[in-house]
N, C-alpha and C. Protein backbone atom coordinates (compact mmCIF):
# COMPACT_ATOMS: atom_id res chain seq x y z
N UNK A 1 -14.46 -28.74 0.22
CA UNK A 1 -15.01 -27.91 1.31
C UNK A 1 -14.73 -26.43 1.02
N UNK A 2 -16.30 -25.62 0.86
CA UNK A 2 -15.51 -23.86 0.52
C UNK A 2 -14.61 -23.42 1.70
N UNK A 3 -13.76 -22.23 0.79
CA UNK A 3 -12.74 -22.01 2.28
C UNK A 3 -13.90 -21.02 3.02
N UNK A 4 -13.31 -20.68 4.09
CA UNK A 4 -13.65 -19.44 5.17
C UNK A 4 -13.51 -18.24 4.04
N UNK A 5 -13.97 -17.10 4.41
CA UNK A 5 -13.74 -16.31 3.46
C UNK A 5 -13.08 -15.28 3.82
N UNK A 6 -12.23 -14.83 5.24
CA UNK A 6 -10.97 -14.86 5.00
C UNK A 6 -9.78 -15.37 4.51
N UNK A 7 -9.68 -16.65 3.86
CA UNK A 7 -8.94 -17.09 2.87
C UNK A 7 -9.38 -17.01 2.05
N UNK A 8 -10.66 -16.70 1.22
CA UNK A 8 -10.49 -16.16 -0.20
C UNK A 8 -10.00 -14.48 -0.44
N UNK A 9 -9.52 -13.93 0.71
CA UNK A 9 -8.73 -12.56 0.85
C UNK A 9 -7.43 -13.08 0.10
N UNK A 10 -7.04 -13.98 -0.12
CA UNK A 10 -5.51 -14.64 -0.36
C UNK A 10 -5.29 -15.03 -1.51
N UNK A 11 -4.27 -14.63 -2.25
CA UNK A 11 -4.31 -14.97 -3.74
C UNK A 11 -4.60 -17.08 -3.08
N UNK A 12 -4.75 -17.42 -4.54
CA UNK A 12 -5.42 -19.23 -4.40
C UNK A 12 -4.33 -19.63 -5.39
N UNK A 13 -3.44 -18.70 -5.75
CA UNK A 13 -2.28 -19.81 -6.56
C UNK A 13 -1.14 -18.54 -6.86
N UNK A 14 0.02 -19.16 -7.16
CA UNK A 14 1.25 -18.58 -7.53
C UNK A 14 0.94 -17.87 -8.97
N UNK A 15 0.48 -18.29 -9.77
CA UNK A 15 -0.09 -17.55 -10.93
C UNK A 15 -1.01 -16.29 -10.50
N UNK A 16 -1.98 -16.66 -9.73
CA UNK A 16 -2.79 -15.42 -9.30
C UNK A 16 -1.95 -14.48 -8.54
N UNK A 17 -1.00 -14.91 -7.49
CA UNK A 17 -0.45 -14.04 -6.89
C UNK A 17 0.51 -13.23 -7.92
N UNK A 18 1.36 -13.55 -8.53
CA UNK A 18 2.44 -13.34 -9.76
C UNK A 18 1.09 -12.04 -10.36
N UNK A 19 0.42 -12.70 -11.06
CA UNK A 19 -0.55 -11.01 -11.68
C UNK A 19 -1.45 -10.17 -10.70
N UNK A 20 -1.26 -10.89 -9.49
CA UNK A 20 -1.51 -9.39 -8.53
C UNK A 20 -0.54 -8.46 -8.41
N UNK A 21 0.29 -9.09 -8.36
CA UNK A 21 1.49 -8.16 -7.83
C UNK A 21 2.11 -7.09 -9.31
N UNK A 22 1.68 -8.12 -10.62
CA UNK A 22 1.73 -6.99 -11.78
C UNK A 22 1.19 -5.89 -11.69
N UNK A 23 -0.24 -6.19 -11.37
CA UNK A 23 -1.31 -4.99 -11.28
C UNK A 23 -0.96 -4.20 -10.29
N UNK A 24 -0.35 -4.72 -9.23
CA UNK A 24 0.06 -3.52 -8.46
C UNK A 24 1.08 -2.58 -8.94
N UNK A 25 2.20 -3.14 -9.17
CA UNK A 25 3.23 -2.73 -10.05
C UNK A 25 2.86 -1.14 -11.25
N UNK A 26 2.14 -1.62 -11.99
CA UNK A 26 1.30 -0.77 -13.05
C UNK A 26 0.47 0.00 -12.54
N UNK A 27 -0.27 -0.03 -11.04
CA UNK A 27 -1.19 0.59 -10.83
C UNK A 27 -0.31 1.84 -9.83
N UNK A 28 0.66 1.63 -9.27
CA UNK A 28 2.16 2.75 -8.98
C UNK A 28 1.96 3.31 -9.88
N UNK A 29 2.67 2.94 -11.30
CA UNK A 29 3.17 3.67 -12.35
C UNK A 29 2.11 4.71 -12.90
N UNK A 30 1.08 4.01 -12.88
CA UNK A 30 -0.30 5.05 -13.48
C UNK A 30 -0.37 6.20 -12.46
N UNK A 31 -0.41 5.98 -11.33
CA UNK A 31 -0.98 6.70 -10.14
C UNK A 31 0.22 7.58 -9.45
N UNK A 32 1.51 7.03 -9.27
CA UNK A 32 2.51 7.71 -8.62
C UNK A 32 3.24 8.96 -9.11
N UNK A 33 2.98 8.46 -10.79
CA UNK A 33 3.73 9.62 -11.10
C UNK A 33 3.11 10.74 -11.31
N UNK A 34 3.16 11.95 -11.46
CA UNK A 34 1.26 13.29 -11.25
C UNK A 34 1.06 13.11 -12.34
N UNK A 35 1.70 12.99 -13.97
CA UNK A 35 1.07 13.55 -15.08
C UNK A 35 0.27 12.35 -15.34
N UNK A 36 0.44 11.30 -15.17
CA UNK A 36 -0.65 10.36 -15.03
C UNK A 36 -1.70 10.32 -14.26
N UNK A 37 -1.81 10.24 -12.95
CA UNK A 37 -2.56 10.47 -12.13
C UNK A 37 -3.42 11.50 -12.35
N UNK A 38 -2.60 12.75 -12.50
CA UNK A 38 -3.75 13.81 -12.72
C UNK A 38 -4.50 13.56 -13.86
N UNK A 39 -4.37 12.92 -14.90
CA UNK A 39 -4.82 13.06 -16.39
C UNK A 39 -5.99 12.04 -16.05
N UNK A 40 -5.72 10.92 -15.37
CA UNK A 40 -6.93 9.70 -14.83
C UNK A 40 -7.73 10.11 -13.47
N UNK A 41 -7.34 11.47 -12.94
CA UNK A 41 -8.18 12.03 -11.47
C UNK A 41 -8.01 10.40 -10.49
N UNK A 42 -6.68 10.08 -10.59
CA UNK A 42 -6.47 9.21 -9.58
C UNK A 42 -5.80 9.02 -8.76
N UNK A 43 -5.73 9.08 -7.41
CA UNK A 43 -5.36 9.19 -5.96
C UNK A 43 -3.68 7.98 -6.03
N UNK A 44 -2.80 8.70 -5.66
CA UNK A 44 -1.76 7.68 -5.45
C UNK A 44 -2.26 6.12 -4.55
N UNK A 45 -1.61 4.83 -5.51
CA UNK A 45 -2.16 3.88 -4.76
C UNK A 45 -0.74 3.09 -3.97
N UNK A 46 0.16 3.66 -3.91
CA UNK A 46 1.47 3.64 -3.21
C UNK A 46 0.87 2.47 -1.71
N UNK A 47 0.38 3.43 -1.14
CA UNK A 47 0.18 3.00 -0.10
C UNK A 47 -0.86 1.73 0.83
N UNK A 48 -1.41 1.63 -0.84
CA UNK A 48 -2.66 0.32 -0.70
C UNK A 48 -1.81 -0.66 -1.03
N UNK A 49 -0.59 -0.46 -2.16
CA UNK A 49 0.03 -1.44 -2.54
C UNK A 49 1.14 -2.44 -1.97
N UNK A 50 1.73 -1.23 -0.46
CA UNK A 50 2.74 -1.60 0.12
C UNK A 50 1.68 -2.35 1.11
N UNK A 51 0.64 -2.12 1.47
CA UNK A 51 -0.32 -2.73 2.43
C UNK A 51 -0.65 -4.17 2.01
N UNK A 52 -1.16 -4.22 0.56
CA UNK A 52 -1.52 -5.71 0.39
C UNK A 52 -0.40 -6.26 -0.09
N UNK A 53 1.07 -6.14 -0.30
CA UNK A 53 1.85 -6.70 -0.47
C UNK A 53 2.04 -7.37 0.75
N UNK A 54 1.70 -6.55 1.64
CA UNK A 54 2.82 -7.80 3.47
C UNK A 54 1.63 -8.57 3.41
N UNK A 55 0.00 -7.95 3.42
CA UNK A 55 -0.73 -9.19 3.39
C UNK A 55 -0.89 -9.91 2.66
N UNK A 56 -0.93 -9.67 1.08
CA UNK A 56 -0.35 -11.59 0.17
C UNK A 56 0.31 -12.06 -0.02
N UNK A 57 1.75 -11.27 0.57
CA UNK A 57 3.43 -11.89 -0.08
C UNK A 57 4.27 -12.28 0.85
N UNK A 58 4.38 -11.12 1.82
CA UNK A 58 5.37 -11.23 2.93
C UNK A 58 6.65 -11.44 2.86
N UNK A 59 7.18 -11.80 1.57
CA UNK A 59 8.42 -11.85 1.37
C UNK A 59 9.40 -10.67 1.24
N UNK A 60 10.34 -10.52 1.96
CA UNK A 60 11.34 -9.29 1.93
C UNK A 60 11.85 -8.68 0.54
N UNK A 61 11.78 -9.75 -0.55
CA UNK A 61 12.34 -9.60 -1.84
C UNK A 61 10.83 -8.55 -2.30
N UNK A 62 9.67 -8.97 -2.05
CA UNK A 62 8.73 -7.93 -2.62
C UNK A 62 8.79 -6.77 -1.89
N UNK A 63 8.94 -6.58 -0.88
CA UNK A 63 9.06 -5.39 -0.55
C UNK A 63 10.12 -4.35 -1.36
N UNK A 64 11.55 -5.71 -1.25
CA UNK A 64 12.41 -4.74 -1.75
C UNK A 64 12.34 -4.34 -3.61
N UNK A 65 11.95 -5.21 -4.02
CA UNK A 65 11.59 -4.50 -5.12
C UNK A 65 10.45 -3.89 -5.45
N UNK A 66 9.76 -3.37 -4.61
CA UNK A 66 8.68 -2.37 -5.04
C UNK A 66 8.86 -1.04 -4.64
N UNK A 67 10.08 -1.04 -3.28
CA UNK A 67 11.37 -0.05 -2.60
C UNK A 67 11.68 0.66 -3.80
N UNK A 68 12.43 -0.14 -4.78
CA UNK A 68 12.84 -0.21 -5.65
C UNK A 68 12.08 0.18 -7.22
N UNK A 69 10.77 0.02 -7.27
CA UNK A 69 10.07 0.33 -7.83
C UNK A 69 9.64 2.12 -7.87
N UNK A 70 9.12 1.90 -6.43
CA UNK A 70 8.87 3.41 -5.92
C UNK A 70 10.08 4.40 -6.51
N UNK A 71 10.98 4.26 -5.89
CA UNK A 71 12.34 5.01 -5.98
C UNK A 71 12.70 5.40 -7.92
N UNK A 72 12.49 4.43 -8.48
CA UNK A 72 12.52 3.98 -9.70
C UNK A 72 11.80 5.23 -10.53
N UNK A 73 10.42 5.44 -10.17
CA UNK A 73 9.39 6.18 -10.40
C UNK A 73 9.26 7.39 -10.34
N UNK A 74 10.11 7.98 -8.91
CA UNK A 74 10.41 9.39 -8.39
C UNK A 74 11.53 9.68 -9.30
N UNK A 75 12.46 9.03 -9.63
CA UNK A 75 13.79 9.03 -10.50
C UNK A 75 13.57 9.74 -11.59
N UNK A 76 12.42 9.11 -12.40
CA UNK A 76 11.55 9.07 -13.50
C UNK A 76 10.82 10.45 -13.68
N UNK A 77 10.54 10.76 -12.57
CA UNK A 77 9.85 11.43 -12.31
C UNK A 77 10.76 13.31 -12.75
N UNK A 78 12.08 13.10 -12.08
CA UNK A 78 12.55 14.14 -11.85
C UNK A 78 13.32 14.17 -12.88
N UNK A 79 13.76 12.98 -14.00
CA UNK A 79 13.86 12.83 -15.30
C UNK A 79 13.67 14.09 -16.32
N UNK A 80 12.33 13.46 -16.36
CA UNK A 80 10.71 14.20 -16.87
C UNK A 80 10.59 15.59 -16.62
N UNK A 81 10.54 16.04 -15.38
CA UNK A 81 10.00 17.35 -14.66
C UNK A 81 10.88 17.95 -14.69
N UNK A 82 11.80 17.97 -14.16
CA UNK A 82 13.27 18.38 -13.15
C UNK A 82 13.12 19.07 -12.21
N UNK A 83 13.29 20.48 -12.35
CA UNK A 83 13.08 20.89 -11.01
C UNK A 83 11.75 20.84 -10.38
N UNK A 84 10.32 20.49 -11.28
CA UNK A 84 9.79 20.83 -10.63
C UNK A 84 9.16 19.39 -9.14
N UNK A 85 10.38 18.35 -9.51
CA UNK A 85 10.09 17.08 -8.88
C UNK A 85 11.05 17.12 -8.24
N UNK A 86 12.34 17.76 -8.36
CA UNK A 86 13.74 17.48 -8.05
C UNK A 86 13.67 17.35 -6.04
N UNK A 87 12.39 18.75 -5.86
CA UNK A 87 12.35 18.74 -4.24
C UNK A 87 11.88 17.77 -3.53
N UNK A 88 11.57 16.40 -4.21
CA UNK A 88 11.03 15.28 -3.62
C UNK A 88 12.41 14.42 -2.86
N UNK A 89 13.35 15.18 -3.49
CA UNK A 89 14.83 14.17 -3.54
C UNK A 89 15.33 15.20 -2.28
N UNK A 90 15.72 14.97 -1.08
CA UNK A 90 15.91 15.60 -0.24
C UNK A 90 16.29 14.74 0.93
N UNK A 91 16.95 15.05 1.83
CA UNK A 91 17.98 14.12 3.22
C UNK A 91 16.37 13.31 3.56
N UNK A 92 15.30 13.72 3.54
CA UNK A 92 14.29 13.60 4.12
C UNK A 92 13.64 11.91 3.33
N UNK A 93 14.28 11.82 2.21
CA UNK A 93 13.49 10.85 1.28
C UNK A 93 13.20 9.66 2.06
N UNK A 94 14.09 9.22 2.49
CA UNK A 94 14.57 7.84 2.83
C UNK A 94 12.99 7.54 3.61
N UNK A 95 12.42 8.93 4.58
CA UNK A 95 11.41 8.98 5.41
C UNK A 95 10.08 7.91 4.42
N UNK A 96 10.14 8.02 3.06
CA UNK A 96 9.33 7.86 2.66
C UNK A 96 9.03 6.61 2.49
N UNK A 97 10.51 5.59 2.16
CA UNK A 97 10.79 4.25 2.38
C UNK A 97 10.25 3.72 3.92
N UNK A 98 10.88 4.57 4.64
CA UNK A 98 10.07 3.77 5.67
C UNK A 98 8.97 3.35 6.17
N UNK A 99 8.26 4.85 5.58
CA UNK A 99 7.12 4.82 5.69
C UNK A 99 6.18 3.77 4.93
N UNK A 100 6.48 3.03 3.80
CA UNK A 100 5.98 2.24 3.16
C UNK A 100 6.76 0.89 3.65
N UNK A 101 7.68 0.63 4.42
CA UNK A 101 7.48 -0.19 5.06
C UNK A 101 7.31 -0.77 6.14
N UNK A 102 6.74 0.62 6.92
CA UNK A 102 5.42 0.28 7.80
C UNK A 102 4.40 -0.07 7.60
N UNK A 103 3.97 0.14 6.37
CA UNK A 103 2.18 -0.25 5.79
C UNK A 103 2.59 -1.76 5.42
N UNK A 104 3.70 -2.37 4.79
CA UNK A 104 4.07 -3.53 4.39
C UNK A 104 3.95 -4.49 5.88
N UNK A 105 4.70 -4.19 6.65
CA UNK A 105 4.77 -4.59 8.44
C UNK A 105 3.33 -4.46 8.63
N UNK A 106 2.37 -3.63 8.47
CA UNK A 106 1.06 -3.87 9.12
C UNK A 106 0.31 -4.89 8.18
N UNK A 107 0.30 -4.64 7.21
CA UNK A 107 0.12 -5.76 5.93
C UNK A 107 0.50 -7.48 6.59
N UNK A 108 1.86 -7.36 6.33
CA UNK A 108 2.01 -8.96 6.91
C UNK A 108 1.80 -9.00 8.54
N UNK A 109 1.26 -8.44 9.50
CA UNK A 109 0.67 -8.92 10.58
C UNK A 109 -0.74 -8.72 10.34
N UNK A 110 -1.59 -8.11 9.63
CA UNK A 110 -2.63 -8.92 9.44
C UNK A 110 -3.04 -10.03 8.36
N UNK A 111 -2.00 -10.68 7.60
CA UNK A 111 -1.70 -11.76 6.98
C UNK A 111 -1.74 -13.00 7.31
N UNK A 112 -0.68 -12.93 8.50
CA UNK A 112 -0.56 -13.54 9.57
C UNK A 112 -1.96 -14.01 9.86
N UNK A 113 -2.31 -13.07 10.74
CA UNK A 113 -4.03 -13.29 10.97
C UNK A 113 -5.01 -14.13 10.19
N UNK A 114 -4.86 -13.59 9.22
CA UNK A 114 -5.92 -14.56 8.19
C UNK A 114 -5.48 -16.13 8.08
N UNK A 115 -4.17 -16.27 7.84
CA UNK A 115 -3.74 -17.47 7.99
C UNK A 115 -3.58 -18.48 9.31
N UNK A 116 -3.54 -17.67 10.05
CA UNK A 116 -3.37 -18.41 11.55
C UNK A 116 -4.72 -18.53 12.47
N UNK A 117 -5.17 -17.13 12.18
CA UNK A 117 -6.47 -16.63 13.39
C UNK A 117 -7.28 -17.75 13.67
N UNK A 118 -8.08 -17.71 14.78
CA UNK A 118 -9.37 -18.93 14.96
C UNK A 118 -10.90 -18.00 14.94
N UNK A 119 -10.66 -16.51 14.88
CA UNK A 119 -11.42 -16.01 14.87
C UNK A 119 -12.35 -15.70 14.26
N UNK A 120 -13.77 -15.57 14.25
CA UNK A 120 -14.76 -15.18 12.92
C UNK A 120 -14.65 -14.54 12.12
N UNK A 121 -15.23 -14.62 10.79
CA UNK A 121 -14.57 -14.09 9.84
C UNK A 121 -14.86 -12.51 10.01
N UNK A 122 -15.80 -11.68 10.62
CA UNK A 122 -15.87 -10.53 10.57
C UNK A 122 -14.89 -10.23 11.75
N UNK A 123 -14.53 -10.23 12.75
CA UNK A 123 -13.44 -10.25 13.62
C UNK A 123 -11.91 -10.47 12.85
N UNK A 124 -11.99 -11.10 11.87
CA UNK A 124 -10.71 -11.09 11.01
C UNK A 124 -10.53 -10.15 10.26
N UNK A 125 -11.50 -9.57 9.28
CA UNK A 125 -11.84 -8.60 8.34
C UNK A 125 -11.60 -7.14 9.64
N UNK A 126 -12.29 -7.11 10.71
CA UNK A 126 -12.13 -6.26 11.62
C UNK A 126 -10.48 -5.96 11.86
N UNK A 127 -9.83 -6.53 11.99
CA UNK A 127 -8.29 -6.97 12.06
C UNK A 127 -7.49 -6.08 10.99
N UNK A 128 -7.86 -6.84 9.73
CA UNK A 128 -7.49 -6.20 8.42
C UNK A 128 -7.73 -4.56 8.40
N UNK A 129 -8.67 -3.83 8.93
CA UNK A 129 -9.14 -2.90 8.63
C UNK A 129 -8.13 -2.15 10.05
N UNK A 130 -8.30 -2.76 11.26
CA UNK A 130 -7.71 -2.12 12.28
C UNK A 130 -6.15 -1.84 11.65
N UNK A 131 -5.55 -2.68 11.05
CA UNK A 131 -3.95 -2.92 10.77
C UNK A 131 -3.70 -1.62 9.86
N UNK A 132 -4.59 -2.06 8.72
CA UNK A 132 -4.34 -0.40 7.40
C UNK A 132 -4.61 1.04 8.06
N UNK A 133 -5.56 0.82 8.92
CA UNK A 133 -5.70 1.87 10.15
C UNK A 133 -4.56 2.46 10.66
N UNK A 134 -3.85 1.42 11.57
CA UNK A 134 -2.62 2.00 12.21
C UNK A 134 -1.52 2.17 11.39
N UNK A 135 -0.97 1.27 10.39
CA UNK A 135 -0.50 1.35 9.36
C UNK A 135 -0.59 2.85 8.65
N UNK A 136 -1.60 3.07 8.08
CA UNK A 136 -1.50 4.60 8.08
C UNK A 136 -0.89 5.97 8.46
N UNK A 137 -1.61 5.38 10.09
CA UNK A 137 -1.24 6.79 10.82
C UNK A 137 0.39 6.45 11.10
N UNK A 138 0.71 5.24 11.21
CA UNK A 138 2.26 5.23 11.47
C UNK A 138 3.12 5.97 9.85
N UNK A 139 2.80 5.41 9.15
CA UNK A 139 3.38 5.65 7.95
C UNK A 139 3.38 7.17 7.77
N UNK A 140 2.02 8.11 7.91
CA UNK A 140 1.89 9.41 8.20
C UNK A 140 2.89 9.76 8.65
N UNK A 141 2.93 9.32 10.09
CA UNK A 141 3.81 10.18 10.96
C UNK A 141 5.19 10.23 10.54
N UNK A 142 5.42 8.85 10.50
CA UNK A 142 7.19 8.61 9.66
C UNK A 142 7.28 9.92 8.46
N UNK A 143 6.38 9.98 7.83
CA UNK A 143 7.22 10.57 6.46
C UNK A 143 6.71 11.67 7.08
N UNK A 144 6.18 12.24 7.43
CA UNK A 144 5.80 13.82 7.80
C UNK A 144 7.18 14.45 8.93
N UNK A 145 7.33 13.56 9.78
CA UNK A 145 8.45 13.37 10.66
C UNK A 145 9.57 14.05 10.27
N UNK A 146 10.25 12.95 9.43
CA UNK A 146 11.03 12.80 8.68
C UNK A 146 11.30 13.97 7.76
N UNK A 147 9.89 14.19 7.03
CA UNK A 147 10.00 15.31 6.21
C UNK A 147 10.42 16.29 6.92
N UNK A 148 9.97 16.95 7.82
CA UNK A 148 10.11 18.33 8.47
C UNK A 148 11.55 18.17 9.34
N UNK A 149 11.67 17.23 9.88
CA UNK A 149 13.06 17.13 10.66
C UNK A 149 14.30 17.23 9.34
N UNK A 150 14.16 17.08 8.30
CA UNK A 150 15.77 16.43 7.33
C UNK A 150 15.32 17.37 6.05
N UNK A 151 14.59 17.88 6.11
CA UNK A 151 13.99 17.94 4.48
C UNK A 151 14.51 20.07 4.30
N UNK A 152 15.10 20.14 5.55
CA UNK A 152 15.27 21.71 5.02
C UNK A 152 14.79 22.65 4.97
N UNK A 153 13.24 22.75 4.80
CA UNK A 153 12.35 23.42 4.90
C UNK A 153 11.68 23.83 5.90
N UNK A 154 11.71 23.38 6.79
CA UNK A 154 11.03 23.95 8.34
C UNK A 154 11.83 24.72 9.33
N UNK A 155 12.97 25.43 9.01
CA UNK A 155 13.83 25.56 10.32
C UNK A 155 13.26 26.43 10.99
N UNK A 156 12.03 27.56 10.61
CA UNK A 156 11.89 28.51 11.11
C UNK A 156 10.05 28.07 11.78
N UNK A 157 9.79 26.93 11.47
CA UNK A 157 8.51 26.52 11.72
C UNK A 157 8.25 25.88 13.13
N UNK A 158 7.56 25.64 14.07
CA UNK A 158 7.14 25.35 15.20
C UNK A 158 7.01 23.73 14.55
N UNK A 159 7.38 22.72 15.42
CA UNK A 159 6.86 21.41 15.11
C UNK A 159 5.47 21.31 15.20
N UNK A 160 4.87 21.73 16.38
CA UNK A 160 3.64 21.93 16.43
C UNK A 160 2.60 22.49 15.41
N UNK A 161 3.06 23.04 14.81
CA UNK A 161 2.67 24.03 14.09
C UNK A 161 2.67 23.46 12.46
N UNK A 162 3.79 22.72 12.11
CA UNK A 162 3.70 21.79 11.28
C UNK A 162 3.25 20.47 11.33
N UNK A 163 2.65 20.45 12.44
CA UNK A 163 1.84 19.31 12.73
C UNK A 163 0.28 19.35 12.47
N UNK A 164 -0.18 20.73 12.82
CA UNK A 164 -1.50 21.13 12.83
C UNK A 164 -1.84 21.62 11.14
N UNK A 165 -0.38 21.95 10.58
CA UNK A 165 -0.72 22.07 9.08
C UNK A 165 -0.84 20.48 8.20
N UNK A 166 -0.05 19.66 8.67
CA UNK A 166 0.12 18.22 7.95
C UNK A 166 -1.55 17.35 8.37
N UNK A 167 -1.51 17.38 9.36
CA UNK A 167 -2.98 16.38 10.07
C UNK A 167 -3.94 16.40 9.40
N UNK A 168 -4.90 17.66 8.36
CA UNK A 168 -5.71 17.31 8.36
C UNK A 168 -5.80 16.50 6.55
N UNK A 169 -4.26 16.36 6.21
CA UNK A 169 -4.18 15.75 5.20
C UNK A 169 -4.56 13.99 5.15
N UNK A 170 -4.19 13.96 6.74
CA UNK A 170 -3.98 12.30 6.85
C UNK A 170 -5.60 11.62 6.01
N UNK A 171 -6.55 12.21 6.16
CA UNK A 171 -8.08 11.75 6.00
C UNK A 171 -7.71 11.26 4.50
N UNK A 172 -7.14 11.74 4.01
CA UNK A 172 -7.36 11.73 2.19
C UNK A 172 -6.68 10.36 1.96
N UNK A 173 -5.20 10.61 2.87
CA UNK A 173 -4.44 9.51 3.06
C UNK A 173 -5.01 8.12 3.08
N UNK A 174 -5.91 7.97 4.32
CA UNK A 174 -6.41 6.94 4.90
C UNK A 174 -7.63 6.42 3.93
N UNK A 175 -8.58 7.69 3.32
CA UNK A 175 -10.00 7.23 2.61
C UNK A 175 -8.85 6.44 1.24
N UNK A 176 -8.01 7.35 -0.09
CA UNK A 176 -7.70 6.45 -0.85
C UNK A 176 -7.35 4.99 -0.71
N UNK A 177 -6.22 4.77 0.58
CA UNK A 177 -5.72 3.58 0.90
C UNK A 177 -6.53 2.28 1.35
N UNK A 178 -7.72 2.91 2.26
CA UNK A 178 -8.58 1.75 2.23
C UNK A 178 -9.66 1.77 0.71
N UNK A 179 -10.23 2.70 0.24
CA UNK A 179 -10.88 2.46 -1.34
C UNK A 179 -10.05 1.31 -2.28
N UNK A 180 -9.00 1.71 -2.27
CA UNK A 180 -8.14 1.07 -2.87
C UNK A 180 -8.14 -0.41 -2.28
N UNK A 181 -7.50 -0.50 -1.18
CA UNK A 181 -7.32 -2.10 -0.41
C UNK A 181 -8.96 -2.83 -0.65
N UNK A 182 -10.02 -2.11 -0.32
CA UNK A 182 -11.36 -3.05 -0.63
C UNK A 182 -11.21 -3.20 -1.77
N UNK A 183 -11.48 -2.73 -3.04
CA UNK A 183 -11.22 -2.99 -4.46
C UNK A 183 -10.69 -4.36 -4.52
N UNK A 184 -9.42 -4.21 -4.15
CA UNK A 184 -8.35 -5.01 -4.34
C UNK A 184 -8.91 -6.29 -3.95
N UNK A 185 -9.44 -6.48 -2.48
CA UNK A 185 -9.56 -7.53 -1.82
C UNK A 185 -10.93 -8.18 -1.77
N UNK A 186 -11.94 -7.17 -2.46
CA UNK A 186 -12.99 -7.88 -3.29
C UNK A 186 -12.87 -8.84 -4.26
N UNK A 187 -11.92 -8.02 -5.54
CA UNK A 187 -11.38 -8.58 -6.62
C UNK A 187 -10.97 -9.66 -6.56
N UNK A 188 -9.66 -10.37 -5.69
CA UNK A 188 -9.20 -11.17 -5.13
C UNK A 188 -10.20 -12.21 -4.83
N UNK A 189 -11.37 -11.61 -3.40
CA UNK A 189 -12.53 -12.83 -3.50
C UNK A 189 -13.05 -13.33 -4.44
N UNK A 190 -13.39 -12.52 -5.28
CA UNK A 190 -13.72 -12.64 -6.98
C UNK A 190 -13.34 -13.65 -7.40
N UNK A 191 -11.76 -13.49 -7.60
CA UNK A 191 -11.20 -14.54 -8.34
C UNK A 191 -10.63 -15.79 -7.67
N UNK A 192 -10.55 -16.15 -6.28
CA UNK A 192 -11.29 -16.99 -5.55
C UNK A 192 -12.12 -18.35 -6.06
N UNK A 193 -13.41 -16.77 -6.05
CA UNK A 193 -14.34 -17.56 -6.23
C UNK A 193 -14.96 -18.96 -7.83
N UNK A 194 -14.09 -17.70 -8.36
CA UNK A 194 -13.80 -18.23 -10.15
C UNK A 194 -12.79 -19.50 -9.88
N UNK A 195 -11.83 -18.88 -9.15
CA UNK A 195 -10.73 -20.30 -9.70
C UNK A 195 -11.15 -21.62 -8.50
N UNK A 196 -11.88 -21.38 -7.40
CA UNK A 196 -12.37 -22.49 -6.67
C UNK A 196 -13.77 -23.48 -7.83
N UNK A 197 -14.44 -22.57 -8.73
CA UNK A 197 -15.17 -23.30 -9.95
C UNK A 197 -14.42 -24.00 -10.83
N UNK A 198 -13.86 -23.04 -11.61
CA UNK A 198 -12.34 -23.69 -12.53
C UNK A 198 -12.31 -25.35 -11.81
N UNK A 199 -11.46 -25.21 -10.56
CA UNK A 199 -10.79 -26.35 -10.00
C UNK A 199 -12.04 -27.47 -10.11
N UNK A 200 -13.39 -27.36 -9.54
CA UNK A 200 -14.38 -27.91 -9.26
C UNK A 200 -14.96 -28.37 -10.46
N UNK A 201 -14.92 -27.80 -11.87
CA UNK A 201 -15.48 -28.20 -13.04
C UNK A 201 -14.46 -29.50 -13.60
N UNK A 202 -13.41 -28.82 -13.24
CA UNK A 202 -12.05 -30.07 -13.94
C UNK A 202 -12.08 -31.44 -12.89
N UNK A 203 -12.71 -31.25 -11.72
CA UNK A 203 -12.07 -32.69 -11.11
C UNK A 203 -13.84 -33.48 -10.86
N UNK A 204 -14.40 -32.37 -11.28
CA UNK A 204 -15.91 -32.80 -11.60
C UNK A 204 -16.46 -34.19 -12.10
């Protein structure tokens, strides 16, 4: 019986899931750090990655090692650069962790969804899209928050005022993270759709 096709949003085996989560892995490393990114004109995918992690994994261990990953990267980063990365490292950082695991938290509640929901499949997909939505703007706010409250740099700035300068960044925020998450979750149907044949040719 084909599945619904909110479950072909879902890795279809431990092997598939295992090299999603590579590609995510690698697709940080390309993208997070600038001299890469800039050299490929490609948008950090940080935040697509902490997103489809809660929705295909949900496990606390992936989060924490991609925590761990991230952190890993900025390290790397200031390695490499020094000072000119060093200001990423600031009381404020931690803001940034959280912030990615808020997109992870919106991730696995619309996970949840796909797996549990009774709802139509565009009402589910609607779901998915509402979650990376709020997910976003929460994650925004955390690290922008965060940033300006701990980070040293604002004492003489109006919150307000650093609010009206940060906001109209969020758009860029939100367009990469969902470009990215459709990609992803096409791909995924994709291969779905391949390994539901695979299975179907062998028991054929």
């Amino acid at each position: 019986m084909p599945h619904p096709l909110q479950e072909r949003l879902l890795p279809p085996s431990r092997v598939v899931a295992i090299a999603a989560l590579a590609v995510m892995a690698i697709s940080m490393l390309a993208t997070r750090y600038h001299h890469f990114s800039s050299a490929l004109h490609l948008a950090d995918t940080s935040w697509a990655v902490f997103f489809l992690a809660g929705l295909w994994f949900r496990q606390l261990r992936v989060l924490g090692g991609l925590l761990v990953l991230a952190v890993a990267i900025d390290l790397g980063s200031v390695w490499l650069d020094g000072a000119a990365m060093a200001s990423c490292f600031s009381p404020a950082y931690p803001g940034v962790l959280a912030a990615y695991t808020a997109l992870w938290g919106a991730g696995r509640l619309a996970g949840k969804r796909l797996t549990g929901g009774s709802e139509g499949t565009l009402a589910e997909l609607a779901w998915v899209a509402a979650a990376l939505l709020a997910g976003s703007v929460i994650a925004f706010g955390i690290s922008n928050a965060t940033f300006y409250a701990f980070s040293g740099q604002f004492e003489a700035m109006a919150a307000f005022e650093y609010a009206q300068r940060t906001l109209p960044y969020l758009g860029g925020y939100l367009t990469s993270a969902a470009i990215y998450s459709v990609i992803a979750l096409a791909g995924m149907a994709a291969t779905n759709v391949v390994h539901d044949g695979v299975r179907a040719q062998r028991h054929g």
